[in-house]
C-alpha atoms as a PDB file:
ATOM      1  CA  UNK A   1      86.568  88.933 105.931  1.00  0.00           C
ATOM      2  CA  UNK A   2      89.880  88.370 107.639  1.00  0.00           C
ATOM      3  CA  UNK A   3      92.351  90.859 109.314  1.00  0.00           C
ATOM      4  CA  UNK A   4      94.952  90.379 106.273  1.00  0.00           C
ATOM      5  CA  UNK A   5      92.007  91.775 103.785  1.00  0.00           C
ATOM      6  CA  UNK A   6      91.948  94.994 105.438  1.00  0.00           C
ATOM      7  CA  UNK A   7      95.958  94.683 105.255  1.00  0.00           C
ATOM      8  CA  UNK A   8      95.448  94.137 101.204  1.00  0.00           C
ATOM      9  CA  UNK A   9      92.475  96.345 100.738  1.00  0.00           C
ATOM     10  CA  UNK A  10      94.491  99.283 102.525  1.00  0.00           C
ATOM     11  CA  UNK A  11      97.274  98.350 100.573  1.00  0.00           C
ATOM     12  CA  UNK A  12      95.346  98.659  97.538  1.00  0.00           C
ATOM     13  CA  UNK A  13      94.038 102.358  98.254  1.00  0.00           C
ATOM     14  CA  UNK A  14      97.347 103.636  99.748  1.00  0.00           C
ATOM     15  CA  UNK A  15      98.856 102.698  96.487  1.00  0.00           C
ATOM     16  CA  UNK A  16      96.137 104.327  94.398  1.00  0.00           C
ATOM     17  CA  UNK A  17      96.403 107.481  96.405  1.00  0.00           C
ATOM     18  CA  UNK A  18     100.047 107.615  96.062  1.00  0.00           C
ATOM     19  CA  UNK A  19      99.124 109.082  92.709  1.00  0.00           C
ATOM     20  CA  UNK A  20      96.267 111.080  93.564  1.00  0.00           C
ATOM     21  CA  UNK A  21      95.871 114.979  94.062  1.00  0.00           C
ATOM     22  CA  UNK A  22      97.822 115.841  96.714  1.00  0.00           C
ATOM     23  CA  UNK A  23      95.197 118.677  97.860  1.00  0.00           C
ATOM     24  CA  UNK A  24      92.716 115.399  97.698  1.00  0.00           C
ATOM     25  CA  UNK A  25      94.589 112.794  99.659  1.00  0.00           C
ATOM     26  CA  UNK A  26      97.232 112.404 102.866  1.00  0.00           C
ATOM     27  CA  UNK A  27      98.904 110.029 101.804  1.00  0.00           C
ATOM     28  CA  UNK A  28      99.317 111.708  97.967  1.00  0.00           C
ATOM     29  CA  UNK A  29     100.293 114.726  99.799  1.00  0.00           C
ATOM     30  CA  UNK A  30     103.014 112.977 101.925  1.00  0.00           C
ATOM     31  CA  UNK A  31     104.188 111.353  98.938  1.00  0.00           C
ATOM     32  CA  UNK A  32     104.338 114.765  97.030  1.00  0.00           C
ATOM     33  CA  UNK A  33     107.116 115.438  99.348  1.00  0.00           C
ATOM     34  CA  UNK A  34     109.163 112.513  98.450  1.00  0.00           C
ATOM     35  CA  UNK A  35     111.027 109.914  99.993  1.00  0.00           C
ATOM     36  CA  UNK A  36     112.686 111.625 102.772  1.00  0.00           C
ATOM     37  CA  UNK A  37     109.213 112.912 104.154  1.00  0.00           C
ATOM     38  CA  UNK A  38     107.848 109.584 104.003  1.00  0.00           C
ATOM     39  CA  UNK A  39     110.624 108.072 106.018  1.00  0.00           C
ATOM     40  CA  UNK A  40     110.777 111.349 108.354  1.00  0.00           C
ATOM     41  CA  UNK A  41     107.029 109.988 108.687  1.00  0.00           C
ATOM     42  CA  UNK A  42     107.496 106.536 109.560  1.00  0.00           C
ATOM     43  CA  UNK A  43     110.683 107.621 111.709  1.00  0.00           C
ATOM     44  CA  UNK A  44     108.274 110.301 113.880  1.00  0.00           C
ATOM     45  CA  UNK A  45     105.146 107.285 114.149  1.00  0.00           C
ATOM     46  CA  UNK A  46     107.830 105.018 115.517  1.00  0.00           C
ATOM     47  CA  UNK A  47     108.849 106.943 118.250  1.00  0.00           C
ATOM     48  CA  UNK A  48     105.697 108.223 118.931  1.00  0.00           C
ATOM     49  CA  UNK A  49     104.990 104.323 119.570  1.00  0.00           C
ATOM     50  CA  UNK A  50     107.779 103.602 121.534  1.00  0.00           C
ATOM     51  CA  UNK A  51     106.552 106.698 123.998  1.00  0.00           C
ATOM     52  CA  UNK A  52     102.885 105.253 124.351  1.00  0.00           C
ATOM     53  CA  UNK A  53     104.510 101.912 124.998  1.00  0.00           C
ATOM     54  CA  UNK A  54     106.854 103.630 127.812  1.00  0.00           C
ATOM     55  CA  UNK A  55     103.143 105.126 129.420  1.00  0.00           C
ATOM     56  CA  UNK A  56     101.456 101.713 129.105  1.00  0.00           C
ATOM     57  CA  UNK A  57      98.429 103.208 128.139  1.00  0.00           C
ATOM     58  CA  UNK A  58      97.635 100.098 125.985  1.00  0.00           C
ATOM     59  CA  UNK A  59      94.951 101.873 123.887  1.00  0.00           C
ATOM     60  CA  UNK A  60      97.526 104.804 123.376  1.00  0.00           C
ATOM     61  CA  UNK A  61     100.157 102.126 122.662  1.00  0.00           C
ATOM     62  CA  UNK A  62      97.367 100.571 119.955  1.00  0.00           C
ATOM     63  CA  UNK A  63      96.358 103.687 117.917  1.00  0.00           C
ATOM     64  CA  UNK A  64     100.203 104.455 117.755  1.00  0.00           C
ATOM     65  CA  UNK A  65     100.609 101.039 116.381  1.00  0.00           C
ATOM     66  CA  UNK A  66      98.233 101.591 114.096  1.00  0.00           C
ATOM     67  CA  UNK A  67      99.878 104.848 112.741  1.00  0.00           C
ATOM     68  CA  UNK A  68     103.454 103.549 112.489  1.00  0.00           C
ATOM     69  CA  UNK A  69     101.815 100.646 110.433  1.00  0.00           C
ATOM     70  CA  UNK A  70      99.995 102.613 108.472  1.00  0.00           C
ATOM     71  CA  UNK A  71     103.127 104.954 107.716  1.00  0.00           C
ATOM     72  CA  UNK A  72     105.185 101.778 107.207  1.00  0.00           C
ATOM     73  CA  UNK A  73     102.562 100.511 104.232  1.00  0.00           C
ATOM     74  CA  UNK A  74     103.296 104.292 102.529  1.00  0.00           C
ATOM     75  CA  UNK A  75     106.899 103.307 102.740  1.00  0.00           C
ATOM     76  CA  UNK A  76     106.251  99.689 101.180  1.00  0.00           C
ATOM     77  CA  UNK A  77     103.867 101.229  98.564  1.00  0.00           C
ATOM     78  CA  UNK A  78     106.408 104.106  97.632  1.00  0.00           C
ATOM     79  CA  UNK A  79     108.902 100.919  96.915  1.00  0.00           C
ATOM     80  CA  UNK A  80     106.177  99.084  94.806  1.00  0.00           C
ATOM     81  CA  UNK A  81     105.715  96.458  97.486  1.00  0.00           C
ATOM     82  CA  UNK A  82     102.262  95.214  98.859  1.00  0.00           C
ATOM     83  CA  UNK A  83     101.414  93.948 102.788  1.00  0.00           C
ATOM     84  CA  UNK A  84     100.898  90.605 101.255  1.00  0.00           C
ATOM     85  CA  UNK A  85     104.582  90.364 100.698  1.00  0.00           C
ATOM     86  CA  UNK A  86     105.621  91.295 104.107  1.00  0.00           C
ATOM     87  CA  UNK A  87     103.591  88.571 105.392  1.00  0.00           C
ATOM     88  CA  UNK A  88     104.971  86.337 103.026  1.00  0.00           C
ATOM     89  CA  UNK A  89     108.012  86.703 104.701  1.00  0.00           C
ATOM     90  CA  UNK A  90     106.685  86.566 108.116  1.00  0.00           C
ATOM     91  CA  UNK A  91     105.280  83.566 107.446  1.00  0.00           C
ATOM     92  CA  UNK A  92     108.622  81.970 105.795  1.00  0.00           C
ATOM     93  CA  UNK A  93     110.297  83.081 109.083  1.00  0.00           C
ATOM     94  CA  UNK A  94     107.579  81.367 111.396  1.00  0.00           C
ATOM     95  CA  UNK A  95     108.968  78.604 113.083  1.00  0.00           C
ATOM     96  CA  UNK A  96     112.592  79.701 113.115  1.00  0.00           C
ATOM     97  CA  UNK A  97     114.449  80.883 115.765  1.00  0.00           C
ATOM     98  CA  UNK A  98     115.238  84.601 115.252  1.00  0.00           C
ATOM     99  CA  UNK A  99     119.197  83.902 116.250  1.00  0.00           C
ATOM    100  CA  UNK A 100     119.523  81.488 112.876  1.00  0.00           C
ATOM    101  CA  UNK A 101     117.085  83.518 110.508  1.00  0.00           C
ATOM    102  CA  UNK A 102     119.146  86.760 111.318  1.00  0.00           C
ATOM    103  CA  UNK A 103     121.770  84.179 111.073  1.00  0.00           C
ATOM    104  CA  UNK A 104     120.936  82.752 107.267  1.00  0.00           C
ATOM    105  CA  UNK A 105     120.696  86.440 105.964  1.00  0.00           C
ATOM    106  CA  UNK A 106     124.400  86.711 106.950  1.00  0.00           C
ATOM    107  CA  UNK A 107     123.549  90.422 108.318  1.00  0.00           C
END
């Protein structure tokens, strides 16, 4: 079992739960509130990480991490994507510089 199955296999449930009972599930209930609360979400985790990486409590700066990922996978499963495809696209990028892949999207 590799780290990218528990990427797909958390993937998989988030997606499920998405249209769960909201009393039943988080991640239901966060999506019961739409699109804005999910970003609010993902918005809140992020800074939340950038503060734990400002202590340099590593294991702070980790479980952070961990929640601004997770967050980030209710975004991409609200939009009908899966992890898979986000590493897809890491792994199209790897090996180019960042200056000419920003460069090649024109943005």
């Amino acid at each position: 079992m590799t780290q990218t199955d528990i990427l797909d296999r958390l993937g998989k449930v988030i997606a499920e739960r998405l249209q769960a009972d909201p009393g039943a599930s988080y991640v239901a209930s966060l999506a019961a509130k739409g699109h804005d609360a999910i970003l609010k979400k993902v918005a809140e985790e992020a800074a939340e990480t950038l503060l734990a990486a400002k202590d340099g409590d590593k294991l702070h700066l980790i479980r952070e991490t961990a929640d601004l990922w997770f967050h980030c996978m209710v975004l991409l499963a609200w939009h009908g994507a899966r992890p898979g495809e986000v590493l897809a696209e890491l792994a199209r990028r790897e090996g180019t510089s960042g200056i000419e892949e920003k460069s090649a999207r024109g943005r």
